[in-house]
N, C-alpha and C. Protein backbone atom coordinates (compact mmCIF):
# COMPACT_ATOMS: atom_id res chain seq x y z
N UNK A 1 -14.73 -13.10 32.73
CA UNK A 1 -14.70 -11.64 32.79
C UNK A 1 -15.77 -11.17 33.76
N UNK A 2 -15.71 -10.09 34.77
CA UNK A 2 -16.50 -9.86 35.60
C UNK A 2 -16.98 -8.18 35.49
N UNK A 3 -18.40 -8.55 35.22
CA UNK A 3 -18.80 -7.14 34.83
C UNK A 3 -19.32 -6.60 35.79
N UNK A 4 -19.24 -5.40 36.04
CA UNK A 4 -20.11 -4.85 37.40
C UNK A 4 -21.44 -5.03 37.74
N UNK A 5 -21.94 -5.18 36.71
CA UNK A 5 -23.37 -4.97 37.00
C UNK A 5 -24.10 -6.08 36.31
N UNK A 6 -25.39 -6.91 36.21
CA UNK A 6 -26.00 -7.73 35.27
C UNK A 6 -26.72 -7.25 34.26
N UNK A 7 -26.29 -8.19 33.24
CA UNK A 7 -27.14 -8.05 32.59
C UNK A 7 -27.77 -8.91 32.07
N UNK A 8 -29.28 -8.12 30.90
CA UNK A 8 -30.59 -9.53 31.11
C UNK A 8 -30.65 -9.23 29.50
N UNK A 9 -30.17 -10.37 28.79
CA UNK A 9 -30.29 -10.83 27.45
C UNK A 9 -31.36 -11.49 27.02
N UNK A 10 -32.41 -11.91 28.03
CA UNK A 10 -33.45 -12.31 27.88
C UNK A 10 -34.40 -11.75 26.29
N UNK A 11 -34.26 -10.39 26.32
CA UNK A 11 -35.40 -10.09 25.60
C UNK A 11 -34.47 -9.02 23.93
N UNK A 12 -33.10 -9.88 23.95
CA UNK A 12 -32.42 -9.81 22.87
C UNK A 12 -31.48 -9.30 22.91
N UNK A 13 -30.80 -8.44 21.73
CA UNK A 13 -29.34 -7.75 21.68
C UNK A 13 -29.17 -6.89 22.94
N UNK A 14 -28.22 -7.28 23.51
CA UNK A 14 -27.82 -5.35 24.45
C UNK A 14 -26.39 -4.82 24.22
N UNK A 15 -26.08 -4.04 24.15
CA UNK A 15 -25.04 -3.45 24.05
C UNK A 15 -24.34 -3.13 25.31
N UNK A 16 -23.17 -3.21 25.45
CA UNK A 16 -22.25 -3.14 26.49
C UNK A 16 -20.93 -2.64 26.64
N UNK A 17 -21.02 -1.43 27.19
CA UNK A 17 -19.47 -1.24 27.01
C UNK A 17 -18.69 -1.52 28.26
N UNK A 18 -17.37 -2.14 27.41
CA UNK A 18 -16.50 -2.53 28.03
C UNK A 18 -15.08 -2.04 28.78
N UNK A 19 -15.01 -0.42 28.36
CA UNK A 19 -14.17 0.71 28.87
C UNK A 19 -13.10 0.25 27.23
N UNK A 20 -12.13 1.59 27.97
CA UNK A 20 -11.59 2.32 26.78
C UNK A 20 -9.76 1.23 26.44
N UNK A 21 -9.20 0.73 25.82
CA UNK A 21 -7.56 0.75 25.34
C UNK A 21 -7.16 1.61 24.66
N UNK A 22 -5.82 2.14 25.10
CA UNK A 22 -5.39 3.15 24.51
C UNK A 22 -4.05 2.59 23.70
N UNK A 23 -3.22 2.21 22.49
CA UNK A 23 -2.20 1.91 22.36
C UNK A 23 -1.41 3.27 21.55
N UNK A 24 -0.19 2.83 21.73
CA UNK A 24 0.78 4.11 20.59
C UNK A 24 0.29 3.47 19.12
N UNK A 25 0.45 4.44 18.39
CA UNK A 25 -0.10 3.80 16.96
C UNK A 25 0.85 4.94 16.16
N UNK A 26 1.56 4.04 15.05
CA UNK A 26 2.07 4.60 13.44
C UNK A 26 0.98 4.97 12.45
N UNK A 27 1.57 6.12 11.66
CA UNK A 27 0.01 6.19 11.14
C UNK A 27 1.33 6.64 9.63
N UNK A 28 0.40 6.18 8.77
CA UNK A 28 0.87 6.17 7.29
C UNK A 28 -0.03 6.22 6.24
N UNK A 29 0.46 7.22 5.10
CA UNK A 29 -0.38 7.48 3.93
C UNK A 29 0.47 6.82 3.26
N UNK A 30 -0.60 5.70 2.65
CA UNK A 30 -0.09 4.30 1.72
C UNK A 30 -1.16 4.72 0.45
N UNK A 31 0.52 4.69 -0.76
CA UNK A 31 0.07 4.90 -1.86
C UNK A 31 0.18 4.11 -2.86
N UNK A 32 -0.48 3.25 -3.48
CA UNK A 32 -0.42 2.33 -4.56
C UNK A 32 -1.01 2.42 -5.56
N UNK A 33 -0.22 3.68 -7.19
CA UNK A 33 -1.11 3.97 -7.33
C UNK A 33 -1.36 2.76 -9.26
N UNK A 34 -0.53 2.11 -9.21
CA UNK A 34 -1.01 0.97 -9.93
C UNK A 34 -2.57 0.37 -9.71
N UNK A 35 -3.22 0.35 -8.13
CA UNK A 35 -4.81 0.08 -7.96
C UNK A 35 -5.79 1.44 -7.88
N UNK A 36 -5.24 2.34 -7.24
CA UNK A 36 -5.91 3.13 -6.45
C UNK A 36 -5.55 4.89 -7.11
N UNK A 37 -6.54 5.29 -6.77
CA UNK A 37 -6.41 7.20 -7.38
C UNK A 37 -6.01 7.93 -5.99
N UNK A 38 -6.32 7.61 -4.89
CA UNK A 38 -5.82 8.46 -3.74
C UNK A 38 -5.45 7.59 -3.03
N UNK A 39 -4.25 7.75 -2.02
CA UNK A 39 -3.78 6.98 -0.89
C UNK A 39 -4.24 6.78 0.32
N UNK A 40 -4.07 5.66 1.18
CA UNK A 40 -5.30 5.07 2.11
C UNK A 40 -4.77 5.71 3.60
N UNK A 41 -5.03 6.03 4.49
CA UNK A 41 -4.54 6.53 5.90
C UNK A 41 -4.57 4.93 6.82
N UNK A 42 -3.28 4.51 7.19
CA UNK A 42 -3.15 3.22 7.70
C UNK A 42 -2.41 3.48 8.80
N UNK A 43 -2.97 2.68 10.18
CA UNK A 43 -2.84 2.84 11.39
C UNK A 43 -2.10 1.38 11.41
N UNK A 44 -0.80 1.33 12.08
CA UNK A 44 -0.41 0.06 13.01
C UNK A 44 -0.16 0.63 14.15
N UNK A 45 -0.72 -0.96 14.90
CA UNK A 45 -0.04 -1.21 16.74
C UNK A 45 0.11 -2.26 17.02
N UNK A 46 0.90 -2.57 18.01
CA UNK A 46 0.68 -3.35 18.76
C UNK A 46 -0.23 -3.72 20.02
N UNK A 47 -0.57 -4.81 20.27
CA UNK A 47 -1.44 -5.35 21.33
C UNK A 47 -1.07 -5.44 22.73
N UNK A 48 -0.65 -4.58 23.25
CA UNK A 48 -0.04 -4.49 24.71
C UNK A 48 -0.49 -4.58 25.79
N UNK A 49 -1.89 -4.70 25.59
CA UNK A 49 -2.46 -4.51 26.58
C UNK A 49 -2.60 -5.93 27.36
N UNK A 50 -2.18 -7.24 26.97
CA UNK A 50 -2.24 -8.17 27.84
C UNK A 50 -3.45 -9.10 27.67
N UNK A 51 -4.79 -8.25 26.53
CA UNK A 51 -5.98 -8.62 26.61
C UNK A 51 -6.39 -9.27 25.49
N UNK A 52 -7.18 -10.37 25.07
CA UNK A 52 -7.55 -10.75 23.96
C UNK A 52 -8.36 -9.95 23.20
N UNK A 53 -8.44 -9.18 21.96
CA UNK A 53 -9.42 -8.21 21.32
C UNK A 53 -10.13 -9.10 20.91
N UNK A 54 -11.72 -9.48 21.10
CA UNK A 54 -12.24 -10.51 20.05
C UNK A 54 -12.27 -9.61 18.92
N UNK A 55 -13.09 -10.28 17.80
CA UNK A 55 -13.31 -10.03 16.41
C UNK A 55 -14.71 -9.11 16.78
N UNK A 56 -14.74 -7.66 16.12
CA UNK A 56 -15.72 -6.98 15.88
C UNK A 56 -16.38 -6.13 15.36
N UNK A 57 -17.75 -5.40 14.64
CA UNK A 57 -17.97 -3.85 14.00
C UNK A 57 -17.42 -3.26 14.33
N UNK A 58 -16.62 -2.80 14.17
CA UNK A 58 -16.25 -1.22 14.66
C UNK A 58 -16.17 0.30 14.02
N UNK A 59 -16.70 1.37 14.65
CA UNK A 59 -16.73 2.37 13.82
C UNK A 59 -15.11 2.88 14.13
N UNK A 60 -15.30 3.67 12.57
CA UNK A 60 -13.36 4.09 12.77
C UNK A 60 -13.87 5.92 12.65
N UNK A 61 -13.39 6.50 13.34
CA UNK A 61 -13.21 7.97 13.75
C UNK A 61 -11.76 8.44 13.45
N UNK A 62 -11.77 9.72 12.82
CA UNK A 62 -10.22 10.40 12.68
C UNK A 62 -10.56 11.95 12.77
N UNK A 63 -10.27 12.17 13.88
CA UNK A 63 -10.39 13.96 14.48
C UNK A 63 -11.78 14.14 14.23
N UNK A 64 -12.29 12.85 15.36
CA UNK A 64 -14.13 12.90 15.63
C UNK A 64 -14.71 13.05 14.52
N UNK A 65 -14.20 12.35 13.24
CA UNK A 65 -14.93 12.20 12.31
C UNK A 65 -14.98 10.79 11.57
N UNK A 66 -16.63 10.28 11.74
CA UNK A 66 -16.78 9.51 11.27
C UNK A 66 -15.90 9.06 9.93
N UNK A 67 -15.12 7.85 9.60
CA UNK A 67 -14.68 7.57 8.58
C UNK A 67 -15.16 6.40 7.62
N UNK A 68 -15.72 5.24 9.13
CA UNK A 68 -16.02 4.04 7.90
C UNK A 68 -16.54 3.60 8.94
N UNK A 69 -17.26 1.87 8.88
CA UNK A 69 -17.51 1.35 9.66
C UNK A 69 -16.76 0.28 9.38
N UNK A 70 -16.24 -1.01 10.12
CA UNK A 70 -15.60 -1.45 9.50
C UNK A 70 -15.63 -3.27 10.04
N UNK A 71 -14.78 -4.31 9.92
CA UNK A 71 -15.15 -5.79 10.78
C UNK A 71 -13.24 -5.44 11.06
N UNK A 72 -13.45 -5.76 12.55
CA UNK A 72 -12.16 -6.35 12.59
C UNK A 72 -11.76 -7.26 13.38
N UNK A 73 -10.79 -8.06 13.02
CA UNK A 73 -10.84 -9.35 13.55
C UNK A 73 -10.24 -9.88 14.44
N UNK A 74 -9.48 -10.98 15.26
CA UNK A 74 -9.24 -11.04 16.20
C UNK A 74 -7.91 -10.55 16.53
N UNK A 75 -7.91 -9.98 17.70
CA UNK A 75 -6.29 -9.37 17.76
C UNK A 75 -6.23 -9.97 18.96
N UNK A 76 -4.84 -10.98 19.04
CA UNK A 76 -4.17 -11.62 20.28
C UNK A 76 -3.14 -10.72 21.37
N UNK A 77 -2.61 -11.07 22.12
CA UNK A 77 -1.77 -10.20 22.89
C UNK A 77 -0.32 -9.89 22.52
N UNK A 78 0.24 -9.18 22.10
CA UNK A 78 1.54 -9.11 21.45
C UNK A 78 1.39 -9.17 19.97
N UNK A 79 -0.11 -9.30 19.33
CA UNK A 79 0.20 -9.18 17.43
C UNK A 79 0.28 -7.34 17.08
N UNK A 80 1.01 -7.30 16.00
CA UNK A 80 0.86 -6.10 15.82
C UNK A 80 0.07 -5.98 14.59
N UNK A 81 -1.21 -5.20 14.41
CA UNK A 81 -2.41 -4.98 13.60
C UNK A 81 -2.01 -3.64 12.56
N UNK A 82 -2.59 -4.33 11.81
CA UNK A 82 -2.88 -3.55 10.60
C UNK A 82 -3.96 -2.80 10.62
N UNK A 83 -4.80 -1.21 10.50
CA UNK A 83 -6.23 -1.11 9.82
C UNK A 83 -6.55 0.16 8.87
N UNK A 84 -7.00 -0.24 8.34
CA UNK A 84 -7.31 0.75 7.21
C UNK A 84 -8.15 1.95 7.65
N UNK A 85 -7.67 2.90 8.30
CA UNK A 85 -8.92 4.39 8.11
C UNK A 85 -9.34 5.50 6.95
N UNK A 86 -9.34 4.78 6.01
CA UNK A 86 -9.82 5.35 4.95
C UNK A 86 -9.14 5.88 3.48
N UNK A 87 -9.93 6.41 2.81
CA UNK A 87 -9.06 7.40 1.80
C UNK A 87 -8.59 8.87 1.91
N UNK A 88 -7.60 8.77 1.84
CA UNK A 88 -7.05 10.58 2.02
C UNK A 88 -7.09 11.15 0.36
N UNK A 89 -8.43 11.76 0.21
CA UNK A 89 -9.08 12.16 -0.86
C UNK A 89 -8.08 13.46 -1.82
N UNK A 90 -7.35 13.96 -0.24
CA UNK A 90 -6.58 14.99 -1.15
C UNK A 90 -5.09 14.44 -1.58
N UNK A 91 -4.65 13.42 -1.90
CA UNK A 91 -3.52 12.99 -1.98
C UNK A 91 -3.95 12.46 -2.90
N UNK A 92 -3.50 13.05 -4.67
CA UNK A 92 -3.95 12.05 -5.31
C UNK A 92 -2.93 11.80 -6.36
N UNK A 93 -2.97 10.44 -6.60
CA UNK A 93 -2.19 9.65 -7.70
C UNK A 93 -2.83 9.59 -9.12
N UNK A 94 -1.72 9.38 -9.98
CA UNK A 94 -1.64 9.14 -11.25
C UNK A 94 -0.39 8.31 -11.46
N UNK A 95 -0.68 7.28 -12.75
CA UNK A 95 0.27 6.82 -13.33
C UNK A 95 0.43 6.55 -14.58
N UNK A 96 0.95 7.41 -15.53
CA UNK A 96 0.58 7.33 -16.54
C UNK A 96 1.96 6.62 -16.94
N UNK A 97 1.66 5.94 -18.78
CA UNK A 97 2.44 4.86 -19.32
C UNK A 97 2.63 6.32 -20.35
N UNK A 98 3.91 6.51 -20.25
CA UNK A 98 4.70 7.36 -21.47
C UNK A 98 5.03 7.11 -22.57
N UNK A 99 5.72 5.05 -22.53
CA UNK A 99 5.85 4.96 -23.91
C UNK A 99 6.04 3.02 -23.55
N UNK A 100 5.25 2.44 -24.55
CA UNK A 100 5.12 1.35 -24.88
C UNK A 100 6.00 0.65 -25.71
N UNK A 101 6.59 -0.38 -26.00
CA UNK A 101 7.14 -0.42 -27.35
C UNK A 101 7.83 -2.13 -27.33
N UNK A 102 7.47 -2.66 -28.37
CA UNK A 102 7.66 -4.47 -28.39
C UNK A 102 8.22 -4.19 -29.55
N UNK A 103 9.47 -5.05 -30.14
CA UNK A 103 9.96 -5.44 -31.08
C UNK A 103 11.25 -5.73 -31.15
N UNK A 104 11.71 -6.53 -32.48
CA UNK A 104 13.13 -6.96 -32.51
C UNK A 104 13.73 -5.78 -32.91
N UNK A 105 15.17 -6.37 -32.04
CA UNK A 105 16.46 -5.73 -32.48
C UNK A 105 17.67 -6.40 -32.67
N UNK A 106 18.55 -6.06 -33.31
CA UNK A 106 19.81 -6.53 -33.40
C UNK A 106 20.25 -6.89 -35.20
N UNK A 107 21.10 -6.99 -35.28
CA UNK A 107 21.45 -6.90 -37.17
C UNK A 107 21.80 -8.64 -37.27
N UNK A 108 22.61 -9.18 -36.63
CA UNK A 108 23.12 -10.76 -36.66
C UNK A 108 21.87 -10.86 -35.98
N UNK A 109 22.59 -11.12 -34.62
CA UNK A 109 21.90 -12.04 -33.72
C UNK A 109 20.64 -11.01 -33.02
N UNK A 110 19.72 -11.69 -33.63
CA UNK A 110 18.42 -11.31 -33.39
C UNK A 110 17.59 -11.59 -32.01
N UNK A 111 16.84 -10.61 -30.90
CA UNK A 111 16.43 -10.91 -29.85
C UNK A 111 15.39 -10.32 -30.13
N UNK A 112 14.45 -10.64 -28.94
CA UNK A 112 12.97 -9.58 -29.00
C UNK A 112 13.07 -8.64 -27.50
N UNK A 113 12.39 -7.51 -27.58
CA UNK A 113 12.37 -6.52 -26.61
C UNK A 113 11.29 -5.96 -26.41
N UNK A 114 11.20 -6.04 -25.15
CA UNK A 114 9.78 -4.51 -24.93
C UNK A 114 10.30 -3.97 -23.80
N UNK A 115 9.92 -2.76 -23.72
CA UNK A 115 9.95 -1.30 -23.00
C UNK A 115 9.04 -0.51 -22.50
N UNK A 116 9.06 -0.03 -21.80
CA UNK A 116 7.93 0.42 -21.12
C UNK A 116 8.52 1.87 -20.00
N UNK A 117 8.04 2.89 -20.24
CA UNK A 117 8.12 3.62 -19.28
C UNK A 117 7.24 5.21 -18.79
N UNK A 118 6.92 4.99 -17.66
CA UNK A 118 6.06 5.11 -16.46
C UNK A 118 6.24 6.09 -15.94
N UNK A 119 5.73 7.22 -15.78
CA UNK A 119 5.70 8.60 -14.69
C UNK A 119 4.38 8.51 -13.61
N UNK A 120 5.13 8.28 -12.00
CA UNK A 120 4.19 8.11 -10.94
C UNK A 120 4.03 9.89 -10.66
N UNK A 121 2.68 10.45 -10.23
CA UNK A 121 2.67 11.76 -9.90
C UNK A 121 1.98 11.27 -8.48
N UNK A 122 2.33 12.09 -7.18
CA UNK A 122 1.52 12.25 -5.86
C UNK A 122 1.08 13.49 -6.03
N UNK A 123 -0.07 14.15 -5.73
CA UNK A 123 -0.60 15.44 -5.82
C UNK A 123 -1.13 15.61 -4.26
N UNK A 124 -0.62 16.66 -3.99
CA UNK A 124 -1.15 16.69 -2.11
C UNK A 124 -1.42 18.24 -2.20
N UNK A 125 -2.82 17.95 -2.02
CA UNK A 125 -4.08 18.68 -2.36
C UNK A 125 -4.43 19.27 -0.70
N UNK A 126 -4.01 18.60 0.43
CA UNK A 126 -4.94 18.45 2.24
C UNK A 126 -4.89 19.43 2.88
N UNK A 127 -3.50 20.78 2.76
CA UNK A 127 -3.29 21.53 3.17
C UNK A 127 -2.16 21.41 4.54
N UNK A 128 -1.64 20.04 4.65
CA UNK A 128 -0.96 19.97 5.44
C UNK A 128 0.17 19.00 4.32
N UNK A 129 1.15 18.30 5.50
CA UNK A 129 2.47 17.84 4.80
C UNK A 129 2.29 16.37 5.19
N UNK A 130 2.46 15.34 4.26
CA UNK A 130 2.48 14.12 4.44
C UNK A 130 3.57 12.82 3.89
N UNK A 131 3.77 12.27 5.06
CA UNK A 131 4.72 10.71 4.82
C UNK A 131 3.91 10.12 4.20
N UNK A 132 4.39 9.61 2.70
CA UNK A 132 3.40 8.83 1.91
C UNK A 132 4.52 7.52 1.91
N UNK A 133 4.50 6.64 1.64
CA UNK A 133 4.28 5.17 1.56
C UNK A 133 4.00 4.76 0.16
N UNK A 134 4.90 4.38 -1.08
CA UNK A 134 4.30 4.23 -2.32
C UNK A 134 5.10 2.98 -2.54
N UNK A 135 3.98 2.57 -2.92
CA UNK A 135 4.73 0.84 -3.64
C UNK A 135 4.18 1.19 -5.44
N UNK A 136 4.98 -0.10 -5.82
CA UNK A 136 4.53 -0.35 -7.33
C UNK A 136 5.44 -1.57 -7.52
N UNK A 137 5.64 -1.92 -8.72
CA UNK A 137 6.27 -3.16 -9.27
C UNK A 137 7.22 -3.25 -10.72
N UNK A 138 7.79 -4.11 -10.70
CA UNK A 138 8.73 -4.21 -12.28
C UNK A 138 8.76 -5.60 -12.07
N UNK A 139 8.80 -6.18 -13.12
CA UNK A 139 9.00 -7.60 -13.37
C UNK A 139 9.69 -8.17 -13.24
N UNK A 140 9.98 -9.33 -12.85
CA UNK A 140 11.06 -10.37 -12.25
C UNK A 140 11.02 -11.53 -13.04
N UNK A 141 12.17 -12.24 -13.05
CA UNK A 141 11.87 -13.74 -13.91
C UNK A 141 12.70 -14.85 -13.27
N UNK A 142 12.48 -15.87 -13.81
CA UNK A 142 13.11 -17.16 -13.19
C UNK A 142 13.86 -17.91 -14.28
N UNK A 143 13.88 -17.11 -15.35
CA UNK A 143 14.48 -18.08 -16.65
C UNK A 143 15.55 -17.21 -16.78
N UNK A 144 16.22 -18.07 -17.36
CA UNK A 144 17.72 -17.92 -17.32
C UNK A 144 17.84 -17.06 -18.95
N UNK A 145 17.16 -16.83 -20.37
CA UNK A 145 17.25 -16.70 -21.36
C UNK A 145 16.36 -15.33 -21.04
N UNK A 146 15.29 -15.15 -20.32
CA UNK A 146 14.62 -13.27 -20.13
C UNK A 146 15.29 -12.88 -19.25
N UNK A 147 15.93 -11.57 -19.95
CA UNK A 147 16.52 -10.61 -18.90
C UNK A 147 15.65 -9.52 -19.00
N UNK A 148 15.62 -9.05 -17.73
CA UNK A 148 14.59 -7.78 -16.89
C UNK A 148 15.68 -6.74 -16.29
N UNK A 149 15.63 -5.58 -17.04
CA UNK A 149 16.33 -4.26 -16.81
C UNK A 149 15.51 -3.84 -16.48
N UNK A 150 16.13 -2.27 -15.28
CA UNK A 150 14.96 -1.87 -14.59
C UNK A 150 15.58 -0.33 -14.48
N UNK A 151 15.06 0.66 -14.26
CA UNK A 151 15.78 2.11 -13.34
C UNK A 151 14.98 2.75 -12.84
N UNK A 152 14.94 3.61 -12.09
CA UNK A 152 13.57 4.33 -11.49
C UNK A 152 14.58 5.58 -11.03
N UNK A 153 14.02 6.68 -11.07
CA UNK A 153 14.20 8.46 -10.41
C UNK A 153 13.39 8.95 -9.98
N UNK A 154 13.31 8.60 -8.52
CA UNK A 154 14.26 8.52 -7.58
C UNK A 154 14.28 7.08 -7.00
N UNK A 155 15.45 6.88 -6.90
CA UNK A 155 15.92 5.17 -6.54
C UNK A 155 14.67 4.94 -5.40
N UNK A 156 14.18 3.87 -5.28
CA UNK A 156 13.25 3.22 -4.67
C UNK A 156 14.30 3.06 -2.72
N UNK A 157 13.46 3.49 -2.21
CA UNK A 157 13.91 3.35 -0.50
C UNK A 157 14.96 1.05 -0.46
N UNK A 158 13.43 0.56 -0.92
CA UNK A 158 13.61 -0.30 -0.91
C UNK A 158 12.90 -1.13 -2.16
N UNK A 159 13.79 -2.54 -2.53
CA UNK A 159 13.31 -3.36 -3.77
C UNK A 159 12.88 -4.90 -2.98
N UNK A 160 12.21 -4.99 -3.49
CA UNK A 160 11.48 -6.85 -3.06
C UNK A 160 10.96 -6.46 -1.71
N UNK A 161 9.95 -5.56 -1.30
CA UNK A 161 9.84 -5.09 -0.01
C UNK A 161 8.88 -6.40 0.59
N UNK A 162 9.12 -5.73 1.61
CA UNK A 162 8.36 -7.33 2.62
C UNK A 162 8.94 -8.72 1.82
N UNK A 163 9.64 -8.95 1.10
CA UNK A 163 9.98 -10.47 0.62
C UNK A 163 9.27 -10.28 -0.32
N UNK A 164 8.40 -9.36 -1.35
CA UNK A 164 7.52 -9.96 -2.68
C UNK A 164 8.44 -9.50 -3.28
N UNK A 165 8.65 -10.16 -4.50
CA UNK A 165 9.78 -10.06 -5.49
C UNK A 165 9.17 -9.00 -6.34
N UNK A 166 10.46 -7.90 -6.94
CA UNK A 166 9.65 -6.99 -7.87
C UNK A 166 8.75 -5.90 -7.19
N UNK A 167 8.39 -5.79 -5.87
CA UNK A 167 7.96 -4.50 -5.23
C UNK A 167 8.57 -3.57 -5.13
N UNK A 168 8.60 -2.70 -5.26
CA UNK A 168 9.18 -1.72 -5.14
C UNK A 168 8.87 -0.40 -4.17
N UNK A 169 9.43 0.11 -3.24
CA UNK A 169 8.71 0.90 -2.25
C UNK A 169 9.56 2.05 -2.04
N UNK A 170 8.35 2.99 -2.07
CA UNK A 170 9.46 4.71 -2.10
C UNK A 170 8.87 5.82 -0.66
N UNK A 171 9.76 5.76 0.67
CA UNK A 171 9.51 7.09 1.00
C UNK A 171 9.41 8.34 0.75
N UNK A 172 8.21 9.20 0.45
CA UNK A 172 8.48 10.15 0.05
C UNK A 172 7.71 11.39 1.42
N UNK A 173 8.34 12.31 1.04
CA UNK A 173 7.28 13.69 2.19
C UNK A 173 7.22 14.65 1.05
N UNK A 174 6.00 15.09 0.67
CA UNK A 174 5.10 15.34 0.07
C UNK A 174 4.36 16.67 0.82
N UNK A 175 5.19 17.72 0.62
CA UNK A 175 4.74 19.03 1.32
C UNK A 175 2.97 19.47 0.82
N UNK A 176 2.09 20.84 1.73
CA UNK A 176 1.36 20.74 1.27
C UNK A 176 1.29 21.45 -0.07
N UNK A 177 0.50 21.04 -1.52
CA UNK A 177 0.63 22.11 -2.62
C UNK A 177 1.68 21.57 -3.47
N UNK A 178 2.01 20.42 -3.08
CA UNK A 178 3.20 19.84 -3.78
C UNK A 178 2.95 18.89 -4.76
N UNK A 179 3.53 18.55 -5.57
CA UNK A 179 3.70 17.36 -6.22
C UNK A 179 5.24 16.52 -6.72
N UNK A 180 5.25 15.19 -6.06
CA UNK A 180 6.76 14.24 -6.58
C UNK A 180 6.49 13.65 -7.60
N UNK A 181 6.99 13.40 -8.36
CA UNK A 181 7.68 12.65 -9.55
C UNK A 181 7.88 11.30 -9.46
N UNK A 182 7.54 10.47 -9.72
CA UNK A 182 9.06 8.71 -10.20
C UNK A 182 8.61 8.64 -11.53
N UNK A 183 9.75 8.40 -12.02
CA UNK A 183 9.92 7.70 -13.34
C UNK A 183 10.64 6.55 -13.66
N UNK A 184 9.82 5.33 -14.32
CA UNK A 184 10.50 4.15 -13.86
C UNK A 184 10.24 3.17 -15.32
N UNK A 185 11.49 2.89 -15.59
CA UNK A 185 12.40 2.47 -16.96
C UNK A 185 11.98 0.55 -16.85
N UNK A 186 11.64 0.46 -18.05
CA UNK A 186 11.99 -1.07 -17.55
C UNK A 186 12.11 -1.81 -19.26
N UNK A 187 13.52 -2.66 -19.04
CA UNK A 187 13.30 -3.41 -20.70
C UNK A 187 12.85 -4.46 -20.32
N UNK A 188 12.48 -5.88 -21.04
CA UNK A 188 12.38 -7.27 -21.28
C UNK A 188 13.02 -7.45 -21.98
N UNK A 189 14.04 -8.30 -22.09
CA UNK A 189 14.69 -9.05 -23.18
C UNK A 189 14.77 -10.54 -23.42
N UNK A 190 14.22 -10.77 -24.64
CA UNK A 190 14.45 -12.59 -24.79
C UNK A 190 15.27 -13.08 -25.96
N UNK A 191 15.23 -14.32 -26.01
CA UNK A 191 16.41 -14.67 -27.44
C UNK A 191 15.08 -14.81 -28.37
N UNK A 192 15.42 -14.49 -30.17
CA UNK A 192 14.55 -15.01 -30.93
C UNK A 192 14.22 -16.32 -31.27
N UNK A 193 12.61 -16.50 -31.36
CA UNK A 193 12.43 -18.22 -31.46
C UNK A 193 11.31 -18.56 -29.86
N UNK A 194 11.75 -17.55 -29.07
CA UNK A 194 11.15 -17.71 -28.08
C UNK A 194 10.04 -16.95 -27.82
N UNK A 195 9.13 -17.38 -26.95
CA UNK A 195 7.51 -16.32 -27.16
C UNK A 195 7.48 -15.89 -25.56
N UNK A 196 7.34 -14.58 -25.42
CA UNK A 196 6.65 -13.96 -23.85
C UNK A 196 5.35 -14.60 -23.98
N UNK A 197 5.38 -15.06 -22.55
CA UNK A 197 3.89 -15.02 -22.07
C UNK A 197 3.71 -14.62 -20.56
């Protein structure tokens, strides 16, 4: 790499700038609110520029405002990056559990059951209107004897998103002053004799 001018590291750190990349970037309010109380502001791009990004501090800015400082790591030519700029404080989640409930049913033939169901709230507090991004989950199985019923209102965009089994992912737009809804149903069912774990 050929820099214009020298420089003398002799007598320790120097700082150097290296001029500006500009790429197109997606920007998304990602809401998960199974971990998290407000949703995160997430930037992707791609690497177009032809140039190797090494791995580095970087401060993250959003409308010249400091947001975080952050490490990021190496970006090759053609990967497309992920980064986190923060929490969007006015977008906030809840998920509350409405109703719990384990036990047998049936008069003959006896099975065991649990139930469970879930009201997701987005609250958009920012004063503007936002594409939120909401994942969550329902259970999946591999045995042939637990069956996993499921329903959700409003049907999920997409189920098993990215390939994880049981994700569940909902576009929503989320005006400002607003609040959406999901409500999401789920049984377990096993034969009696047999134990969940």
């Amino acid at each position: 790499f050929d820099f214009p001018m020298s420089v003398d590291s002799a007598e320790g750190f120097n700082r150097v700038s290296l001029g500006t990349l500009n790429f197109d970037a997606g920007i998304e309010a990602r809401a998960i609110p199974l971990n998290n109380e407000t949703a995160f502001r997430m930037v992707t791009f791609t690497n177009s520029s032809g140039e190797q990004l090494l791995p580095a501090q970087a401060s993250l800015y959003v409308d010249d405002r400091l947001i975080s400082d952050a490490y990021i790591q190496q970006i090759v030519p053609g990967a497309e990056t992920e980064i986190g700029f923060g929490p969007i404080h006015g977008l906030r989640l809840t998920r509350t559990i409405l109703n719990r409930n384990e036990g047998d049913r049936g008069i003959i033939s006896r099975s065991n059951e649990n139930t469970e169901s879930v009201r997701i709230d987005v609250e958009n507090l920012t004063g503007e209107d936002w594409n939120i991004t909401l994942l969550d989950r329902v259970p999946f199985t591999e045995q042939e004897d637990l069956t996993i019923d499921w329903t959700a209102t409003p049907r999920p965009t997409t189920t098993d998103h990215k390939d994880r089994r049981g994700v569940l992912h909902w576009d929503l737009n989320v005006n400002a002053g607003e609040t959406q809804s999901i409500k999401l149903d789920t049984k377990i069912t096993w034969p009696e004799g047999m134990e969940l774990r």
